[in-house]
Protein backbone atom coordinates (compact mmCIF):
# COMPACT_ATOMS: atom_id res chain seq x y z
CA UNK A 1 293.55 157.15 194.88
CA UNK A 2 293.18 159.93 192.16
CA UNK A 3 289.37 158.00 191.35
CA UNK A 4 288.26 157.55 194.54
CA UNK A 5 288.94 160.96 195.90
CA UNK A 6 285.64 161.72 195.46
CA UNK A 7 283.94 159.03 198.08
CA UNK A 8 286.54 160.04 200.39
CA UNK A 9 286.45 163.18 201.45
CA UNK A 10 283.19 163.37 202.60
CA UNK A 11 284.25 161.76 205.52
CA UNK A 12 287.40 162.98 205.81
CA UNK A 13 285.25 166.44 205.93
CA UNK A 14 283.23 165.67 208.51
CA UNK A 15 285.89 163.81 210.68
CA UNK A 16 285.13 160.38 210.05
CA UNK A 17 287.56 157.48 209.02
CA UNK A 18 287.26 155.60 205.66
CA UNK A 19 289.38 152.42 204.41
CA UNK A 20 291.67 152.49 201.50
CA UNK A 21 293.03 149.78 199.99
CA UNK A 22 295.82 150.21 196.96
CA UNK A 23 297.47 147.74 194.76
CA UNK A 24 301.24 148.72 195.58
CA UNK A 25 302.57 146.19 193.48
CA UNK A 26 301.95 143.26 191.31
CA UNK A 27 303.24 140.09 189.57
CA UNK A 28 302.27 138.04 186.44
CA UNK A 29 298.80 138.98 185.33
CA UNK A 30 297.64 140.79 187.88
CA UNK A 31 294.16 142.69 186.62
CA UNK A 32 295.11 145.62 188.35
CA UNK A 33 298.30 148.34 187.76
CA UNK A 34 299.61 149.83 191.11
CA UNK A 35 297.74 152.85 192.21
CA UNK A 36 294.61 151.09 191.56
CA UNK A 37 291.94 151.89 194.61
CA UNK A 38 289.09 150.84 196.31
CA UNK A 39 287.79 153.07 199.25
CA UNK A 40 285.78 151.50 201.89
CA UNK A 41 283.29 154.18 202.87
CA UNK A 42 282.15 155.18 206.81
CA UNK A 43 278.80 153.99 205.44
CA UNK A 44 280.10 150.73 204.32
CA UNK A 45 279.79 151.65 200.79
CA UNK A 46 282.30 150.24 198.18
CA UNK A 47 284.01 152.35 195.36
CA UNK A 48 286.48 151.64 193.11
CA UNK A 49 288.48 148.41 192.67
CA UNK A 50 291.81 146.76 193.36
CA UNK A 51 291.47 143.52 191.14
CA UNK A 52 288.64 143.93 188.51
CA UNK A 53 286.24 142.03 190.78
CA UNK A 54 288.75 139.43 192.11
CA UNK A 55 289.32 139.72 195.68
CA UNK A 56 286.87 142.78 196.35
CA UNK A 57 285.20 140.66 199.49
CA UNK A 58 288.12 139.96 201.24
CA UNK A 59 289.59 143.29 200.41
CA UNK A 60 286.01 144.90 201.87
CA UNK A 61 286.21 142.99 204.83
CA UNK A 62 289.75 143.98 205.28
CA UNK A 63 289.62 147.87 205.22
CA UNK A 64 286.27 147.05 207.33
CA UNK A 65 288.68 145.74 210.24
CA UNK A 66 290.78 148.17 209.56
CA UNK A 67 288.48 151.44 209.78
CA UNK A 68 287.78 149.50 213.42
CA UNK A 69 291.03 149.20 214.47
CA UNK A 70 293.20 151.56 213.00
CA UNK A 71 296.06 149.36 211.59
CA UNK A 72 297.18 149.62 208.42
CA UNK A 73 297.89 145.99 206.70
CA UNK A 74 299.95 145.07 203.54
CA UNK A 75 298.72 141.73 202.36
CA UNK A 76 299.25 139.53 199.28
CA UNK A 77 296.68 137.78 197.11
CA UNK A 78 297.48 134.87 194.66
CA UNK A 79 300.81 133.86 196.12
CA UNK A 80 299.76 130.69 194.12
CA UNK A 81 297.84 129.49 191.45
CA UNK A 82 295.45 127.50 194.55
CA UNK A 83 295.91 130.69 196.89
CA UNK A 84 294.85 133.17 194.40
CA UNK A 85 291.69 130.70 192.87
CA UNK A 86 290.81 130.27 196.76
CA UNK A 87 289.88 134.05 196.71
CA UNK A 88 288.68 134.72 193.66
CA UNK A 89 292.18 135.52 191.54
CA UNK A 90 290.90 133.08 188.70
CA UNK A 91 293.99 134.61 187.01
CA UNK A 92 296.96 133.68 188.77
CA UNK A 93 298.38 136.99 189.05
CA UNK A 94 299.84 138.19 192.55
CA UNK A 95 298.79 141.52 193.89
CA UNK A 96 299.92 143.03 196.95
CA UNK A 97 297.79 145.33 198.31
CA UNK A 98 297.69 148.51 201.07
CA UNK A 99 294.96 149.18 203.37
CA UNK A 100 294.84 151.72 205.55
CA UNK A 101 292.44 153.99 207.98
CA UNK A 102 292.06 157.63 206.18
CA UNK A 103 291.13 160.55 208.18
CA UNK A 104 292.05 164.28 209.04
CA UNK A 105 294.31 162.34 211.96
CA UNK A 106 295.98 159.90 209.64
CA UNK A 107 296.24 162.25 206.45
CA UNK A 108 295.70 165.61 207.65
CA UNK A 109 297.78 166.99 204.15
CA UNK A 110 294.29 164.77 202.01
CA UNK A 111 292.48 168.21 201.43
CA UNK A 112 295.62 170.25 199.79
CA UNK A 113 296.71 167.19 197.96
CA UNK A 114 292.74 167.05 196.38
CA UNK A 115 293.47 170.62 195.40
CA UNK A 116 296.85 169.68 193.53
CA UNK A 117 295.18 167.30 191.56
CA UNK A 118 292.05 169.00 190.65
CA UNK A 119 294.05 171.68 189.55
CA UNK A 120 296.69 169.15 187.45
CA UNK A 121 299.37 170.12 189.22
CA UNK A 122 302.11 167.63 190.06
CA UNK A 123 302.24 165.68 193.37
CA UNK A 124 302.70 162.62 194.59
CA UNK A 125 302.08 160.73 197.93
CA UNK A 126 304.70 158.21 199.75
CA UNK A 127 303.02 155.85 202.25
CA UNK A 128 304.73 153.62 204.63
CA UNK A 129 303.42 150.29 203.50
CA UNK A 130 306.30 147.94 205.81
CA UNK A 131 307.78 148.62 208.81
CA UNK A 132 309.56 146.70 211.77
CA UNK A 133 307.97 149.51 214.00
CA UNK A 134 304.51 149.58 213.55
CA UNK A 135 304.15 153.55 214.30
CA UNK A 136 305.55 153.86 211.03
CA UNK A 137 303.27 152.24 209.08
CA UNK A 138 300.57 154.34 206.73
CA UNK A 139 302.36 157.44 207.32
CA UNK A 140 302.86 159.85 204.61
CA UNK A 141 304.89 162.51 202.75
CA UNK A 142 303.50 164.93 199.84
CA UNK A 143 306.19 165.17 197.29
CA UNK A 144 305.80 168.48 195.51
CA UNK A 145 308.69 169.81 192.63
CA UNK A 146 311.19 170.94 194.46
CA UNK A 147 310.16 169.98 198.12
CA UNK A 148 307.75 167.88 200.76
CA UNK A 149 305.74 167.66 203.49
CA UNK A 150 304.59 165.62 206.55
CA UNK A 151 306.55 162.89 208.31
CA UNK A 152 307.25 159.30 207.75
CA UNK A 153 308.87 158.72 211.03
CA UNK A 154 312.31 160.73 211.02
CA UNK A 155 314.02 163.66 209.23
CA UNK A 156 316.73 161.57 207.95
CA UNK A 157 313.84 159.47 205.88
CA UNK A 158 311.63 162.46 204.86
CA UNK A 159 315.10 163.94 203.10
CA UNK A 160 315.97 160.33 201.43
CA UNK A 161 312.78 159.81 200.16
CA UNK A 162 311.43 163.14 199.90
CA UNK A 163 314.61 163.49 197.42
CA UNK A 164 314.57 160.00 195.84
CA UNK A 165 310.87 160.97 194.67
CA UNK A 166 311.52 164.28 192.54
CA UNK A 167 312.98 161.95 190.03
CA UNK A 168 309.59 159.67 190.06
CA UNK A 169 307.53 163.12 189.87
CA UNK A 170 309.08 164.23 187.20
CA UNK A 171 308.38 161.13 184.90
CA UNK A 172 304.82 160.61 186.36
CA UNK A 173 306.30 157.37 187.69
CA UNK A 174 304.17 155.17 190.27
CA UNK A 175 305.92 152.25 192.67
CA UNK A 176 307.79 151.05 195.85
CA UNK A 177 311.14 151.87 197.34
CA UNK A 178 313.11 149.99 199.72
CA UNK A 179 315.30 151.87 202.61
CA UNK A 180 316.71 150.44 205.97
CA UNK A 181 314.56 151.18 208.96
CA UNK A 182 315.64 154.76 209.09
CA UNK A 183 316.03 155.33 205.53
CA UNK A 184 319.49 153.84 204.83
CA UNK A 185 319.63 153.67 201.06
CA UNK A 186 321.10 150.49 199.72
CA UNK A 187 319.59 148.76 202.99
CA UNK A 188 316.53 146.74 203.63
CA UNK A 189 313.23 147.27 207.00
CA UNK A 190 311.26 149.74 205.27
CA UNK A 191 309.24 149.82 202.10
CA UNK A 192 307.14 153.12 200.74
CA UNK A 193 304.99 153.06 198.01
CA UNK A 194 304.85 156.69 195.62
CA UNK A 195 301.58 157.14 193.99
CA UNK A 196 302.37 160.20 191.59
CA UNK A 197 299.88 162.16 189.99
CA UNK A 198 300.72 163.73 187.57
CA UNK A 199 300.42 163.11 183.34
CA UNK A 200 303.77 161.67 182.42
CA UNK A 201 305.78 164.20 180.81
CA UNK A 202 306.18 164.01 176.88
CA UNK A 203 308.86 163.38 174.39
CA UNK A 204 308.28 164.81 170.80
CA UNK A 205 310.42 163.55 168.27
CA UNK A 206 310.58 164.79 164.70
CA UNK A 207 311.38 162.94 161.73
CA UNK A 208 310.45 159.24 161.47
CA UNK A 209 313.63 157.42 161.04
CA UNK A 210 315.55 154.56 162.67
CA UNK A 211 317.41 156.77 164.91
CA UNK A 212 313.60 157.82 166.05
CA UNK A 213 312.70 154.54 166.73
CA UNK A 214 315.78 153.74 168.92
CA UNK A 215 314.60 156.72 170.93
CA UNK A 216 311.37 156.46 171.08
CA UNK A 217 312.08 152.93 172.99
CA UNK A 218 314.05 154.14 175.47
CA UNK A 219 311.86 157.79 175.96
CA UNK A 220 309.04 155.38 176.64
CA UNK A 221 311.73 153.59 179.40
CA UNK A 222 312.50 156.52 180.94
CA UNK A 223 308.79 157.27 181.30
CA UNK A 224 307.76 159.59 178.94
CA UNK A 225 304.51 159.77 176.49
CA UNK A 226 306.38 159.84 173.26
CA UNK A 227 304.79 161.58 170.38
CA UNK A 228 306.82 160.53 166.92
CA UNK A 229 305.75 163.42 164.01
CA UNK A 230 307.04 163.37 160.23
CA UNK A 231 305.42 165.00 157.20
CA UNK A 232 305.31 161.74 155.59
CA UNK A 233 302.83 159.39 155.54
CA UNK A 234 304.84 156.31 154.02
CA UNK A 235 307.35 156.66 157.08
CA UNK A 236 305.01 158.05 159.94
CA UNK A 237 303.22 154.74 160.84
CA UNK A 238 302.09 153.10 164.24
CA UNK A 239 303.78 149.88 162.95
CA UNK A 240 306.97 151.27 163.03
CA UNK A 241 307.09 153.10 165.95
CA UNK A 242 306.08 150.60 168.39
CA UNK A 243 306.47 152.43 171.56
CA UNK A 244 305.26 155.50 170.71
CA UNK A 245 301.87 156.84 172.21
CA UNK A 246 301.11 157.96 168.95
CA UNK A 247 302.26 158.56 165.74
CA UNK A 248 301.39 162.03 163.36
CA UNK A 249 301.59 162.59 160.38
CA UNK A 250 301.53 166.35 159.55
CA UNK A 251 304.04 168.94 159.13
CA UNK A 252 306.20 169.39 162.44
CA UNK A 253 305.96 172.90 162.46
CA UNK A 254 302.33 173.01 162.24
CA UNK A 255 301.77 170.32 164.48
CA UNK A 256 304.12 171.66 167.67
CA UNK A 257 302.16 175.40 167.01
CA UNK A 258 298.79 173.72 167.26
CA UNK A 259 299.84 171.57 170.48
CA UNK A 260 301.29 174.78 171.70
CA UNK A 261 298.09 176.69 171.32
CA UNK A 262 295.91 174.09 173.12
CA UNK A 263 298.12 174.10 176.12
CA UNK A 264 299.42 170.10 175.46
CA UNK A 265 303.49 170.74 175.63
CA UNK A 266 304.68 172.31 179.02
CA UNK A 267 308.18 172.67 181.06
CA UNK A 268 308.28 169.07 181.25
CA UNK A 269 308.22 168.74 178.05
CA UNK A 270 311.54 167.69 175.57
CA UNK A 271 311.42 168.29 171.62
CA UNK A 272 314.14 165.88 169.78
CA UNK A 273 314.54 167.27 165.66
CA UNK A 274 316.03 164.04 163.89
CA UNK A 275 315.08 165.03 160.36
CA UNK A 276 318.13 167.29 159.80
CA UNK A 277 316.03 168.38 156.53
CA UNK A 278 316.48 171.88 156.48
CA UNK A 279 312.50 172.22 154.98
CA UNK A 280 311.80 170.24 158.10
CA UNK A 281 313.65 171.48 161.39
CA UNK A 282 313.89 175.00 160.50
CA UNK A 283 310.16 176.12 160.33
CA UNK A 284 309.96 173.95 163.78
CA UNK A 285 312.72 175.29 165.90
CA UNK A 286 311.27 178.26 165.02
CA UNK A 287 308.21 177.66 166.53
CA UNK A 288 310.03 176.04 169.28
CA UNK A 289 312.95 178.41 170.26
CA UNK A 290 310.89 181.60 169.92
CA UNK A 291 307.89 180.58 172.43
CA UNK A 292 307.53 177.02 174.13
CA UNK A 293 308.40 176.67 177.48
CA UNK A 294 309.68 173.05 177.04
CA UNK A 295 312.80 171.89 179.20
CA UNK A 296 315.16 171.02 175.97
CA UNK A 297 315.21 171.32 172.70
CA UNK A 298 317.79 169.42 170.50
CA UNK A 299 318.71 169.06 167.21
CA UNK A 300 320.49 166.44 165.56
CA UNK A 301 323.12 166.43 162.71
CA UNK A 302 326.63 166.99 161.55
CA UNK A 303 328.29 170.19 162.59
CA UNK A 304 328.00 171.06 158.59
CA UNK A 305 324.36 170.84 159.17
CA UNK A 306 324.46 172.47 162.28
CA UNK A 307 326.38 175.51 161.29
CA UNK A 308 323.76 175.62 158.05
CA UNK A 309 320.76 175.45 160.19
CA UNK A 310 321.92 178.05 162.76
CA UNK A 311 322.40 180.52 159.74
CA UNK A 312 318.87 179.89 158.77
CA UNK A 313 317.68 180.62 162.08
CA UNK A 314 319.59 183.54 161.88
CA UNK A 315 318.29 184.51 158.82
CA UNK A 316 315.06 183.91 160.06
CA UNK A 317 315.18 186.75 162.68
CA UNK A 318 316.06 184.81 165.87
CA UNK A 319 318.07 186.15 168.38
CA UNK A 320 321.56 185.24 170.16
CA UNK A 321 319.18 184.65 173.20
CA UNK A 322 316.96 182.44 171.31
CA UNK A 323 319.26 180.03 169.75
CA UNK A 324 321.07 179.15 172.98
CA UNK A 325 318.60 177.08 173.82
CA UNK A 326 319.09 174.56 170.80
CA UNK A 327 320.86 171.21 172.11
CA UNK A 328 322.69 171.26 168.52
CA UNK A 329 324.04 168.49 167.34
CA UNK A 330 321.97 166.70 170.43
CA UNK A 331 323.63 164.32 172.56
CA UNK A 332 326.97 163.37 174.76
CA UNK A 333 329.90 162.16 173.31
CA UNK A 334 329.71 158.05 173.73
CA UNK A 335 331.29 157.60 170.94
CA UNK A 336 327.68 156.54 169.59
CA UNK A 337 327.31 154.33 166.08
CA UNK A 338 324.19 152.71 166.14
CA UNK A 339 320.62 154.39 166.62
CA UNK A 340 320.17 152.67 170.00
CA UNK A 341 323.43 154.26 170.70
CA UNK A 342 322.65 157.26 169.53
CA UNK A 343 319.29 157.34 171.65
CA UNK A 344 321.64 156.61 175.03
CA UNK A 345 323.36 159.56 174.02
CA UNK A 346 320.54 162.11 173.53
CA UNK A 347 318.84 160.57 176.52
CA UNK A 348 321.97 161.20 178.29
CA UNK A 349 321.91 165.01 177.47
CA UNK A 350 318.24 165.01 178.19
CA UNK A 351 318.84 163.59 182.00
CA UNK A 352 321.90 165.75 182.47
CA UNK A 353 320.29 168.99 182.18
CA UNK A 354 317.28 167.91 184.02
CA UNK A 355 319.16 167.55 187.10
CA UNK A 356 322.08 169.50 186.30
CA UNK A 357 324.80 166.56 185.63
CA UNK A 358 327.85 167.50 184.27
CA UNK A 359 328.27 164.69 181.64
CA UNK A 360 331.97 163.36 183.41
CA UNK A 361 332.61 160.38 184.03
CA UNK A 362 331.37 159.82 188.10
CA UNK A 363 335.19 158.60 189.05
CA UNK A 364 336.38 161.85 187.63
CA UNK A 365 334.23 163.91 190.37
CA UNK A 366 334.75 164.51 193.99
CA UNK A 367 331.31 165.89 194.70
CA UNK A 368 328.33 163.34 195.53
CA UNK A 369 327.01 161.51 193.39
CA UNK A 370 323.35 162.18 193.62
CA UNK A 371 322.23 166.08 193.62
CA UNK A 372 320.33 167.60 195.83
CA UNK A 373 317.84 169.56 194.28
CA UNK A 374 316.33 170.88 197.16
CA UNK A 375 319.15 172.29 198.81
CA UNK A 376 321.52 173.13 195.83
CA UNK A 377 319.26 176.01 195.05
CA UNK A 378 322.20 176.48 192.67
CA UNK A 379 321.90 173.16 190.57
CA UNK A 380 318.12 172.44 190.05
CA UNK A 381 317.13 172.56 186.62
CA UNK A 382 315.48 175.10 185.02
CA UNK A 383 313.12 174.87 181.37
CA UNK A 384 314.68 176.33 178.48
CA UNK A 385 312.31 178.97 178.55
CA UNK A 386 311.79 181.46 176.07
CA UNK A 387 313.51 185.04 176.88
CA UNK A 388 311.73 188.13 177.97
């Protein structure tokens, strides 16, 4: 929706109804990723696009019936090779695909959610895309850190999936949920699609070695842009890093200051220091534990190294204050051997203090399993920010 806000809300301004169709989800090679849009405007005109040029007429005529009638309509294109050359998706990918009437009746929250992303801040927007009850369908709920607004159909699903969603937000993450008709979880009768929009957080990692690889695999699962930075050349390549966004090569220290300066790490944001090279991580954390507002920091290393580097930061003027925001040596104890071990085990630490897990084992605890955030006051995670 994010590219077609534009021909929108003109109508929505002026109280008219436009059609909006959305790729929700998608199989084999589909042209399109979810959140891909095509708006249907009052005027008939066509913007955006839902399958590179594929099934654009039948999706026109669609949100055309729809802006008539007022009922919102999942439907599937390609559900075979024949179906999906019969309207146009030479591909034979399977898209399924949203449409629905919007207007100041049907999304009255459209303007404030415009402002969000205009101004880059993070929200995201469940629709109802299946229903048994048809009232339900196309109704929405703005997902905002830490809380929500509007009504899918019932408090008990606004809290279930208005919860279930900060975890999506956070990682930038896009796609459909299934909940029972009044949003059971574990249960089946309703599906909602999240659009989020918002850049995905990043992961920086410094020091390219295998361990950084292993991480950089699973940061990239977990739906982060990972950033891999080493000093050297020889080691800081694209081939070995895979699944990295990208790959620097320039001093860590100098690189994190300049990404500082120009705004590019935030409280989302999670620095991993694998280089345990005390030319290396000390100038960085630095950098890092004196100013950044990032949500962790960690270090990795023996507790020889660690006690050595701490000293150095010492020495290097920071404070008590300062240094308890080092993850040092980084990670929960799995018992970890391997890199891709090790990575579970920093990515461990990394979830656990994003939502305030304890690290036991979940048949050790009495309290329920998932938290929530936006009642526990208490529990939600906070960045380790800098101190006053």
């Amino acid at each position: 929706m994010r590219d077609v806000l534009a021909a929108i809300m003109p109508d929505w301004e002026q109280g008219r109804t436009a059609g909006l169709a959305t790729v929700v989800g998608t199989f084999k090679s589909a042209p399109r990723l979810p959140g891909a849009s095509m708006v249907v405007t009052a005027g008939g005109e066509a913007v955006g696009s839902v399958s590179g040029g594929c099934v654009e007429g039948a999706v026109y005529d669609l949100a055309t019936q729809v802006m008539g009638d007022g009922t919102p309509v999942l439907v599937r294109y390609g559900i075979s090779d024949d179906d999906a050359f019969a309207v146009g998706l030479t591909c034979g990918g399977i898209i399924d695909i949203f449409v629905e009437p919007v207007s100041q009746r049907s999304f009255a929250e459209l303007d404030d959610v415009r402002a969000d992303i205009a101004a880059e801040r993070r929200v995201g927007v469940v629709t109802v895309i299946e229903h048994a009850d048809s009232r339900w369908l196309g109704r929405h709920l703005v997902v905002r850190p830490g809380g929500f607004e509007g009504d899918l159909g019932s408090v008990r699903a606004n809290q279930a999936v208005g919860d279930d969603t900060q975890g999506m937000l956070a990682a930038g993450r896009s796609g459909i949920l299934n909940y029972g008709l009044d949003g059971e979880r574990l249960d089946a009768g309703m599906r909602v699609f999240f659009a989020s929009y918002a850049p995905p957080p990043r992961m920086l990692v410094f020091g390219a070695i295998d361990f950084a690889s292993a991480l950089a695999r699973l940061g990239a699962f977990l739906g982060y842009r990972v950033t891999v930075c080493d000093a050297r050349p020889v080691f800081a390549t694209a081939a070995r890093f895979p699944d990295a966004a990208e790959v620097v090569n320039a001093w860590p220290h100098r690189y994190l200051a300049e990404q500082l300066a120009k705004g590019l790490v935030d409280e989302r944001s999670v620095l991993c220091v694998l280089t345990h090279d005390p030319k290396f991580d000390v100038p960085l954390l630095e950098v890092a534990l004196r100013g950044s507002p990032v949500a962790f920091i960690g270090a990795m290393g023996s507790r020889r190294t660690h006690e050595d580097r701490i000293a150095r930061l010492r020495d290097a003027g920071l404070s008590d204050a300062q240094l308890s925001r080092l993850h040092s040596p980084v990670g929960l104890d799995l018992g970890a051997r391997t890199p891709e071990e090790t990575a579970v085990s920093i990515a461990a630490e990394i979830i656990a203090k994003q939502w305030c897990g304890s690290g036991e084992p979940l048949h050790r605890l009495g309290e329920r399993i998932h938290h929530d955030e936006l009642h526990d006051a208490g529990r939600v995670r906070q960045p380790d920010r800098p101190p006053a």
